[in-house]
N, C-alpha and C. Protein backbone atom coordinates (compact mmCIF):
# COMPACT_ATOMS: atom_id res chain seq x y z
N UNK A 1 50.17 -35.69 6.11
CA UNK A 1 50.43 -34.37 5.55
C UNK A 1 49.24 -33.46 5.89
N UNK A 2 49.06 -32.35 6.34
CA UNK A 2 48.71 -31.09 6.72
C UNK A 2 48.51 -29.67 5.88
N UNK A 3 47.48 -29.17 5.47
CA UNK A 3 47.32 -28.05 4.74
C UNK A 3 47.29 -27.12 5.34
N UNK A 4 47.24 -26.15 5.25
CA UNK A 4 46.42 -24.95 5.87
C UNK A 4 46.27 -23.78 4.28
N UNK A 5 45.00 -23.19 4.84
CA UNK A 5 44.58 -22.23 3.85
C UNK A 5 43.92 -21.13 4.71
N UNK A 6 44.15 -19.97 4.43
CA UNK A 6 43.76 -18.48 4.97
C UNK A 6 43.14 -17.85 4.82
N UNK A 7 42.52 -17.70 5.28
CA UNK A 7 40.41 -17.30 4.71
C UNK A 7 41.22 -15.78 4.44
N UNK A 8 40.56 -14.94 3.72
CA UNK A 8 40.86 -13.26 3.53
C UNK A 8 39.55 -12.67 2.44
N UNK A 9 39.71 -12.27 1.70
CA UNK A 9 38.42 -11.21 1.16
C UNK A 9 37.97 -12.20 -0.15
N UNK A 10 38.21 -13.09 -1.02
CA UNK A 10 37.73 -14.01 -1.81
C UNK A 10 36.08 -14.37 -1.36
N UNK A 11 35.95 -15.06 -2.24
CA UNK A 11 34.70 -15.50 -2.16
C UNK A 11 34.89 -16.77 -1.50
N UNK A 12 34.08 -17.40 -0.41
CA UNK A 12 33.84 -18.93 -0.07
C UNK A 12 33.65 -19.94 -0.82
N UNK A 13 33.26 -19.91 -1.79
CA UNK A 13 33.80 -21.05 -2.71
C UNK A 13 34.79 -21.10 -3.29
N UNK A 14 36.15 -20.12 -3.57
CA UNK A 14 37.40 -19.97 -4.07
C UNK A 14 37.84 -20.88 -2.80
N UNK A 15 37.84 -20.74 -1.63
CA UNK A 15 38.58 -21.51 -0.87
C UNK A 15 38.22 -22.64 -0.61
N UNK A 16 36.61 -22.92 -0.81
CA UNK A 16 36.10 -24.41 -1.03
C UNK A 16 36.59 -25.34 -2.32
N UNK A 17 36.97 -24.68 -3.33
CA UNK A 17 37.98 -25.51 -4.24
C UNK A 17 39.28 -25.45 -4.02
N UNK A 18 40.31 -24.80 -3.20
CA UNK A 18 41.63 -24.79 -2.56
C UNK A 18 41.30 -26.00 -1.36
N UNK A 19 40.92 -26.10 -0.38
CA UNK A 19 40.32 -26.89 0.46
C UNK A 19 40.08 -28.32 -0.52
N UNK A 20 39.24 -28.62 -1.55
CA UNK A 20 39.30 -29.93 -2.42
C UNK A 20 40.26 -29.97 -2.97
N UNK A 21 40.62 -29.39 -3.67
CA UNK A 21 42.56 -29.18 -3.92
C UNK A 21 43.43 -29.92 -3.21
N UNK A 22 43.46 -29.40 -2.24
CA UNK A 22 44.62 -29.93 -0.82
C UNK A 22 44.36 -31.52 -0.87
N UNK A 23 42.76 -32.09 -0.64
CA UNK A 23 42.93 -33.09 -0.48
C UNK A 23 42.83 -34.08 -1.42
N UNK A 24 42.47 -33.57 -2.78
CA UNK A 24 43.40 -34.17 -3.79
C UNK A 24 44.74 -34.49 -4.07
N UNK A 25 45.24 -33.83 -3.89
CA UNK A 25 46.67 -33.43 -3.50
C UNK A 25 46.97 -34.65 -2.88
N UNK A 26 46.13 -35.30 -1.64
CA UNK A 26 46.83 -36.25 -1.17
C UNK A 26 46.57 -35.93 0.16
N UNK A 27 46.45 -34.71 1.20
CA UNK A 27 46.17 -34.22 1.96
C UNK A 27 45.36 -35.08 2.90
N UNK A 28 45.93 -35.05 3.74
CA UNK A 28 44.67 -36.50 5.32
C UNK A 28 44.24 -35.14 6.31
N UNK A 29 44.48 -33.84 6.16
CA UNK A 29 43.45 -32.78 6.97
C UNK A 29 44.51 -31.58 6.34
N UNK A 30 43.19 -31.12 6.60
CA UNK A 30 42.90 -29.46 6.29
C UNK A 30 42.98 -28.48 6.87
N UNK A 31 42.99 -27.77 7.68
CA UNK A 31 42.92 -26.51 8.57
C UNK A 31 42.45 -24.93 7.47
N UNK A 32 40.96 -25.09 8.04
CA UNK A 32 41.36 -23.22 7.71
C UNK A 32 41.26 -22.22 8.44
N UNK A 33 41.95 -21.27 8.47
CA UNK A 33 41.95 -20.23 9.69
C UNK A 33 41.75 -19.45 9.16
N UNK A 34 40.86 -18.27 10.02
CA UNK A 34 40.50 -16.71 9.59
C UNK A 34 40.63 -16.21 10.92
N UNK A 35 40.63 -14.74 10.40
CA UNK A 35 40.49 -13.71 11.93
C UNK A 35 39.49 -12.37 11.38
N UNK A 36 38.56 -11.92 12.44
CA UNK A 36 37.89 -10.92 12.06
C UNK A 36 36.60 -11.34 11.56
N UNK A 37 36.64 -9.99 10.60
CA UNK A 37 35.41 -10.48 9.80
C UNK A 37 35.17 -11.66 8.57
N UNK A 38 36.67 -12.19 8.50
CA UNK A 38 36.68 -13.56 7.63
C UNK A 38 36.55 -15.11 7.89
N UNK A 39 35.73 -14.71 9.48
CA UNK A 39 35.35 -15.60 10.23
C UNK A 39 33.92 -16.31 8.86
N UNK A 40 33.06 -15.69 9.01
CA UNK A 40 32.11 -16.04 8.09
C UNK A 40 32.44 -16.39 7.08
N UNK A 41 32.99 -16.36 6.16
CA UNK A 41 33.23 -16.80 5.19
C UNK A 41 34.51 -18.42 5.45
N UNK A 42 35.07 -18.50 6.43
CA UNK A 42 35.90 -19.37 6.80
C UNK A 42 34.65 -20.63 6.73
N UNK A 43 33.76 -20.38 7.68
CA UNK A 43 32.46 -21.03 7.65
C UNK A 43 31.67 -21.59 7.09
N UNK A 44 31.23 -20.76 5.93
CA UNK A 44 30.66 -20.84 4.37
C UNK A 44 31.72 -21.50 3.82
N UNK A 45 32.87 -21.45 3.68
CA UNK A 45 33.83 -22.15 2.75
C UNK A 45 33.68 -23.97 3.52
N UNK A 46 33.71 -24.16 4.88
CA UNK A 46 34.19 -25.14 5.12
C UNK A 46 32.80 -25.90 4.67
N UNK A 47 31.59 -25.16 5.22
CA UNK A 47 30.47 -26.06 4.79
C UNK A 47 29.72 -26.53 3.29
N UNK A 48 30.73 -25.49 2.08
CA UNK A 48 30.76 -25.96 1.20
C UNK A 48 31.73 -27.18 0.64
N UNK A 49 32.45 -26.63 1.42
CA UNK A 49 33.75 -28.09 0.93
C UNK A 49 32.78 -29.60 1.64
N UNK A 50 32.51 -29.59 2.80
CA UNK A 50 32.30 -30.81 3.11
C UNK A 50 30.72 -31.40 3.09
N UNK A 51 29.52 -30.61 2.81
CA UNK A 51 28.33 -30.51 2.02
C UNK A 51 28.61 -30.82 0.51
N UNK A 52 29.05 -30.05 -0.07
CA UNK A 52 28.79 -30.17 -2.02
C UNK A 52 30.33 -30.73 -2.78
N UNK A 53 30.92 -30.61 -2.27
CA UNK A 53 32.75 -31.05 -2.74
C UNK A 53 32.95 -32.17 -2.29
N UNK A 54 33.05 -32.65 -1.57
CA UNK A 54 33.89 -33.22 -0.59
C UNK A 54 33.30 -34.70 -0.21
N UNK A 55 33.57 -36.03 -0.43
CA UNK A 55 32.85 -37.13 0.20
C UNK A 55 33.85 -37.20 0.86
N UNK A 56 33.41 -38.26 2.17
CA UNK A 56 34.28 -38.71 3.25
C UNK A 56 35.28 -37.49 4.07
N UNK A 57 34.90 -36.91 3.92
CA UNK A 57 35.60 -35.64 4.84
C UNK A 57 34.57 -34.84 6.13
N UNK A 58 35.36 -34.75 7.30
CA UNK A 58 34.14 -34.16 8.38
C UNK A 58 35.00 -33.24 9.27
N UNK A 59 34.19 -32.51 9.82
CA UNK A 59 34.87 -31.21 10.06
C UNK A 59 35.27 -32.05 11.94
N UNK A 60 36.76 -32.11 11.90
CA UNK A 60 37.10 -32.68 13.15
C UNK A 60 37.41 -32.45 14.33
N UNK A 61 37.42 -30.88 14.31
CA UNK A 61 37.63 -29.77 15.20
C UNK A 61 37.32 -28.13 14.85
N UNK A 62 37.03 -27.58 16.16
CA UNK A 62 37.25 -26.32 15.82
C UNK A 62 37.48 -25.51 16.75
N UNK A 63 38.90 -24.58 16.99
CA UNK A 63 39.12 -23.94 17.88
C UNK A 63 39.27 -22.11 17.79
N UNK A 64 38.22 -21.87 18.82
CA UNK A 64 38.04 -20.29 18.61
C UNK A 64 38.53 -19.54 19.81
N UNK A 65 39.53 -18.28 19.30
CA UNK A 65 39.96 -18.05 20.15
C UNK A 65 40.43 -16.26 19.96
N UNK A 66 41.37 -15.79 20.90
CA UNK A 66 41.46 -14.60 20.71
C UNK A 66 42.89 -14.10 20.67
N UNK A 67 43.17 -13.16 19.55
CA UNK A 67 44.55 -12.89 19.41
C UNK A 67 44.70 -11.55 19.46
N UNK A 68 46.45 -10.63 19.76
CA UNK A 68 46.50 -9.31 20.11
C UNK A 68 46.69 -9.00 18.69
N UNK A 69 46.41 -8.19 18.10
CA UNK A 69 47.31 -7.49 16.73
C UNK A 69 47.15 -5.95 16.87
N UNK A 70 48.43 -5.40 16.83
CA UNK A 70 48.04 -4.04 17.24
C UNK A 70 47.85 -3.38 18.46
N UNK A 71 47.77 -4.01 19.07
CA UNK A 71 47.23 -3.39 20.81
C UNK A 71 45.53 -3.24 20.56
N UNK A 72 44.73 -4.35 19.41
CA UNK A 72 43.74 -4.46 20.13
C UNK A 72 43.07 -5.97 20.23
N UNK A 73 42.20 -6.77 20.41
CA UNK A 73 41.78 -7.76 20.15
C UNK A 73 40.80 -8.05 18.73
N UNK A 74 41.36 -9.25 18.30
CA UNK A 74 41.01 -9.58 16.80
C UNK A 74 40.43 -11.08 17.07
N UNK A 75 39.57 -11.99 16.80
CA UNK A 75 38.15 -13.18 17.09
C UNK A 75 39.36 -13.96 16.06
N UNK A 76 39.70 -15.16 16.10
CA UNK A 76 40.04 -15.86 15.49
C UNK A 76 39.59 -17.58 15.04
N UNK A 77 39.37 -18.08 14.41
CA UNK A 77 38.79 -19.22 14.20
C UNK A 77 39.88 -20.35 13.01
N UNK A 78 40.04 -21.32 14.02
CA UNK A 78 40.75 -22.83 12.95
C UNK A 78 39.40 -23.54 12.83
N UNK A 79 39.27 -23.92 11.49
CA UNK A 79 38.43 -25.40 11.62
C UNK A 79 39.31 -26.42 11.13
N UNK A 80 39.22 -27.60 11.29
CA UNK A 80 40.33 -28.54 10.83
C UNK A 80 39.08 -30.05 10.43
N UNK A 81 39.48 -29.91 8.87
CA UNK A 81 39.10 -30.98 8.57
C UNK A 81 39.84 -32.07 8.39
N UNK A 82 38.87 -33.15 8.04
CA UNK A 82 39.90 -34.58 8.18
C UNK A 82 39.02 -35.76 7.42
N UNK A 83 39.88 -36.25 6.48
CA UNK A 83 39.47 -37.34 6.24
C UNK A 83 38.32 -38.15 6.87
N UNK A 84 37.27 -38.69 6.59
CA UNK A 84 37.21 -40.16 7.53
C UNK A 84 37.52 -41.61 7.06
């Protein structure tokens, strides 16, 4: 089973307890994605979840990339955590 959570204007630790959530839940990886300026905080959230939350979990990927919205370009970022 597969989460995903959507970084947006919250604080990084609101999504670092959604993120422990999930894998309470039962959850074997995580994904969080942001675009923009919620890149940073996507960041801050993941390294709180798997620093201070989180045992046995490691960040297992991360793919950065670029998307159209609008007719202009917007920075996008997945990190995908995972069990170990």
């Amino acid at each position: 089973m597969q989460s995903v959570i959507l970084i947006g204007n919250k604080a990084p630790i609101k999504y670092a307890t959604a993120v422990a959530t999930e894998f309470e839940k039962g959850a074997e990886e995580v994904t969080i994605k942001a675009r923009g300026r919620a890149i940073s905080t996507a960041v801050d959230a993941c390294q709180i979840s798997v620093n201070k939350f989180l045992e046995n979990v490691e960040i297992k990927d991360i793919k950065i990339f670029t998307e159209e919205l609008e007719n202009r370009n917007v920075s996008a970022i997945e990190i995908l955590l995972a069990k170990v």
